[in-house]
Protein backbone atom coordinates (compact mmCIF):
# COMPACT_ATOMS: atom_id res chain seq x y z
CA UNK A 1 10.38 -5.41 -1.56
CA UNK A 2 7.16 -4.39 -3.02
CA UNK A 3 4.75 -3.37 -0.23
CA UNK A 4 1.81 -1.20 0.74
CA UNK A 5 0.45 -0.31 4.41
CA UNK A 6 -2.26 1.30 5.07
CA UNK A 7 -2.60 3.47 8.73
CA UNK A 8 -5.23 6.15 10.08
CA UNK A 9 -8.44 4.08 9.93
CA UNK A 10 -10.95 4.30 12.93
CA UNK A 11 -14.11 4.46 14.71
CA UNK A 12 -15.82 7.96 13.51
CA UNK A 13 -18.89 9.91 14.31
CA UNK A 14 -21.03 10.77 11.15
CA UNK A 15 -20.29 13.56 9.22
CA UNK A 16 -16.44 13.15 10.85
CA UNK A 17 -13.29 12.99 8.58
CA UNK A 18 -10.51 10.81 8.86
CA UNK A 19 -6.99 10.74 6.39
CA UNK A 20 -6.00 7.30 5.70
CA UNK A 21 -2.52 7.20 4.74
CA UNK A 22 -0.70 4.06 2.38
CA UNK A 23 3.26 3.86 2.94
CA UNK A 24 4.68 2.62 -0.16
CA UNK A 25 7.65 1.12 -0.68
CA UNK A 26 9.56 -0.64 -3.98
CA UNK A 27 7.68 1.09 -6.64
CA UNK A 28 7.93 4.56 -8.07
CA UNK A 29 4.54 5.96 -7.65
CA UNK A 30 4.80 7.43 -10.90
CA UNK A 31 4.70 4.30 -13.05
CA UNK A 32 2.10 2.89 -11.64
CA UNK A 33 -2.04 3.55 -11.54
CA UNK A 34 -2.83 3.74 -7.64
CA UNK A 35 -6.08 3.76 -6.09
CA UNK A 36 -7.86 2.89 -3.03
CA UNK A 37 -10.62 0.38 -2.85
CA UNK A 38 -12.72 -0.57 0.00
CA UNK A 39 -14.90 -3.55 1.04
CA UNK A 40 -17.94 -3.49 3.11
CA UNK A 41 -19.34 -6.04 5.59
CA UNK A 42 -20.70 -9.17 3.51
CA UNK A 43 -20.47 -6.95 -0.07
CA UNK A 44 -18.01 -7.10 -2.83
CA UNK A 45 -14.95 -4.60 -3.16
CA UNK A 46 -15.60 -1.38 -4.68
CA UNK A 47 -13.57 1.49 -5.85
CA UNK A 48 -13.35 3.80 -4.37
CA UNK A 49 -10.43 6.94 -5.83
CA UNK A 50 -7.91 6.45 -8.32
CA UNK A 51 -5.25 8.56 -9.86
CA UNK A 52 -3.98 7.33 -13.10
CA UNK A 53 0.11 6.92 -13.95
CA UNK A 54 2.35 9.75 -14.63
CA UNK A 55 -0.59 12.52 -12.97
CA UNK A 56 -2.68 10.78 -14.63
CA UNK A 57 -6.52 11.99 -13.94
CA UNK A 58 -7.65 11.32 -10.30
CA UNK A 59 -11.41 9.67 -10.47
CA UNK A 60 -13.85 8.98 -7.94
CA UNK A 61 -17.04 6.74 -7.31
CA UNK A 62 -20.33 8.41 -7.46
CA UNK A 63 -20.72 7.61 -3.46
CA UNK A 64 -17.91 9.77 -2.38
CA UNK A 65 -17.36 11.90 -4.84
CA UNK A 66 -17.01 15.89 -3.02
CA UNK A 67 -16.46 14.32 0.30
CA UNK A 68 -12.93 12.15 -0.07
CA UNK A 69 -10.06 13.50 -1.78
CA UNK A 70 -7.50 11.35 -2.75
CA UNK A 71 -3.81 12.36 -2.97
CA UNK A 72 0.18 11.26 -2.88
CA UNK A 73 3.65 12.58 -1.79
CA UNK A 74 6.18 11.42 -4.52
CA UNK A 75 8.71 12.68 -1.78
CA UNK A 76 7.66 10.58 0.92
CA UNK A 77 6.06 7.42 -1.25
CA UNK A 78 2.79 8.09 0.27
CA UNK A 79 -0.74 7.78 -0.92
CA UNK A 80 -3.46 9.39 1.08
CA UNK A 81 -6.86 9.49 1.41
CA UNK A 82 -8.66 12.83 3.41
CA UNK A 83 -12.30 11.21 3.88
CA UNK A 84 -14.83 14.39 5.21
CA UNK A 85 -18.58 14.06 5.75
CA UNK A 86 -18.23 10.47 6.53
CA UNK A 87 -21.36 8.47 6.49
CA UNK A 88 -22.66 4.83 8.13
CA UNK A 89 -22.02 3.57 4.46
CA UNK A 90 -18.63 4.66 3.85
CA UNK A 91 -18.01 1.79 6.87
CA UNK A 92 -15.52 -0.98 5.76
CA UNK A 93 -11.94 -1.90 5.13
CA UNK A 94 -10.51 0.37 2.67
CA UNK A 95 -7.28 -1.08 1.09
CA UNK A 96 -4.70 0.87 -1.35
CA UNK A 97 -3.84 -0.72 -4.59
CA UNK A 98 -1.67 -0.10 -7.33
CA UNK A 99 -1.13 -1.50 -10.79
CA UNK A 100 1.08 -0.83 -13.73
CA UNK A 101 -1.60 -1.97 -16.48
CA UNK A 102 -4.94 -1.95 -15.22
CA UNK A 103 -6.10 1.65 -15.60
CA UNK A 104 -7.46 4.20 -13.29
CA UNK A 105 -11.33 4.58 -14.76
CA UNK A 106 -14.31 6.72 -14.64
CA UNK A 107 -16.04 5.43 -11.25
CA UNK A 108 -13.02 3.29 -10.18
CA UNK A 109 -14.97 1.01 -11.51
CA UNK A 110 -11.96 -1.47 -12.89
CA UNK A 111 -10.28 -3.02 -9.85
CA UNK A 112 -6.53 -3.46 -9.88
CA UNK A 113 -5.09 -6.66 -9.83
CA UNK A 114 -1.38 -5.96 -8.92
CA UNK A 115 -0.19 -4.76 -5.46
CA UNK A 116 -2.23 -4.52 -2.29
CA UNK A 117 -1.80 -3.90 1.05
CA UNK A 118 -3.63 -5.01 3.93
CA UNK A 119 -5.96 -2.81 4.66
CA UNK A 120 -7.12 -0.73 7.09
CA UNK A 121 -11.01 -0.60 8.91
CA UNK A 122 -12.91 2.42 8.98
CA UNK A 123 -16.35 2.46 10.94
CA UNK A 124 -18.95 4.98 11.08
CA UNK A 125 -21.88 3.77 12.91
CA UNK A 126 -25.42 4.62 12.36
């Protein structure tokens, strides 16, 4: 069964760090682009990290880059994301995502289409 679940999310103080973790399961992380995403309260869905297939190249949006660092476990079938320096803005679900065909881009700016999990909420509040 192809599945992703996302864990670690949580209430923060700014400038904390948190490490969201994605259990994945029926997929071989190396054929596919993964890459989490994350929505805010009342705006669209944004990307947020990506690494392409096969160690592909790892991108980042311009709003976290130096502060999150995305990475997986092949071992374990685990995606994580290590989130430092959090901010009020960086508030919102963040979801992880993976796609065979729709490719990990400069700015995670093309938003996969295949396999998502449910999420998981982060808050930072002002």
């Amino acid at each position: 069964q192809l599945q992703l679940v996302e864990s670690g999310g949580g209430l923060v103080p700014p400038g904390g760090s948190l490490r969201l973790s994605c259990a994945v399961s029926g997929l071989y992380l190396d054929h596919y682009n993964i890459g989490w995403f994350r929505q805010a309260p009342g705006k669209e869905r944004e990307g947020v990290s990506c690494i392409g297939r096969d160690d592909g190249p790892i991108y980042y949006s311009d709003s976290v880059k130096g502060r999150f660092t995305i990475s997986t476990d092949k071992t374990k079938n685990m995606i994580y994301l290590q989130m430092n320096s959090l901010k009020p803005e960086d508030t919102g679900r963040y979801y992880c995502a993976a796609d065979a065909k729709v490719p990990c881009t400069v700015g995670v700016r093309r938003r996969f289409l295949e396999l998502w999990g449910q999420g998981t909420l982060v808050t930072v509040p002002p």
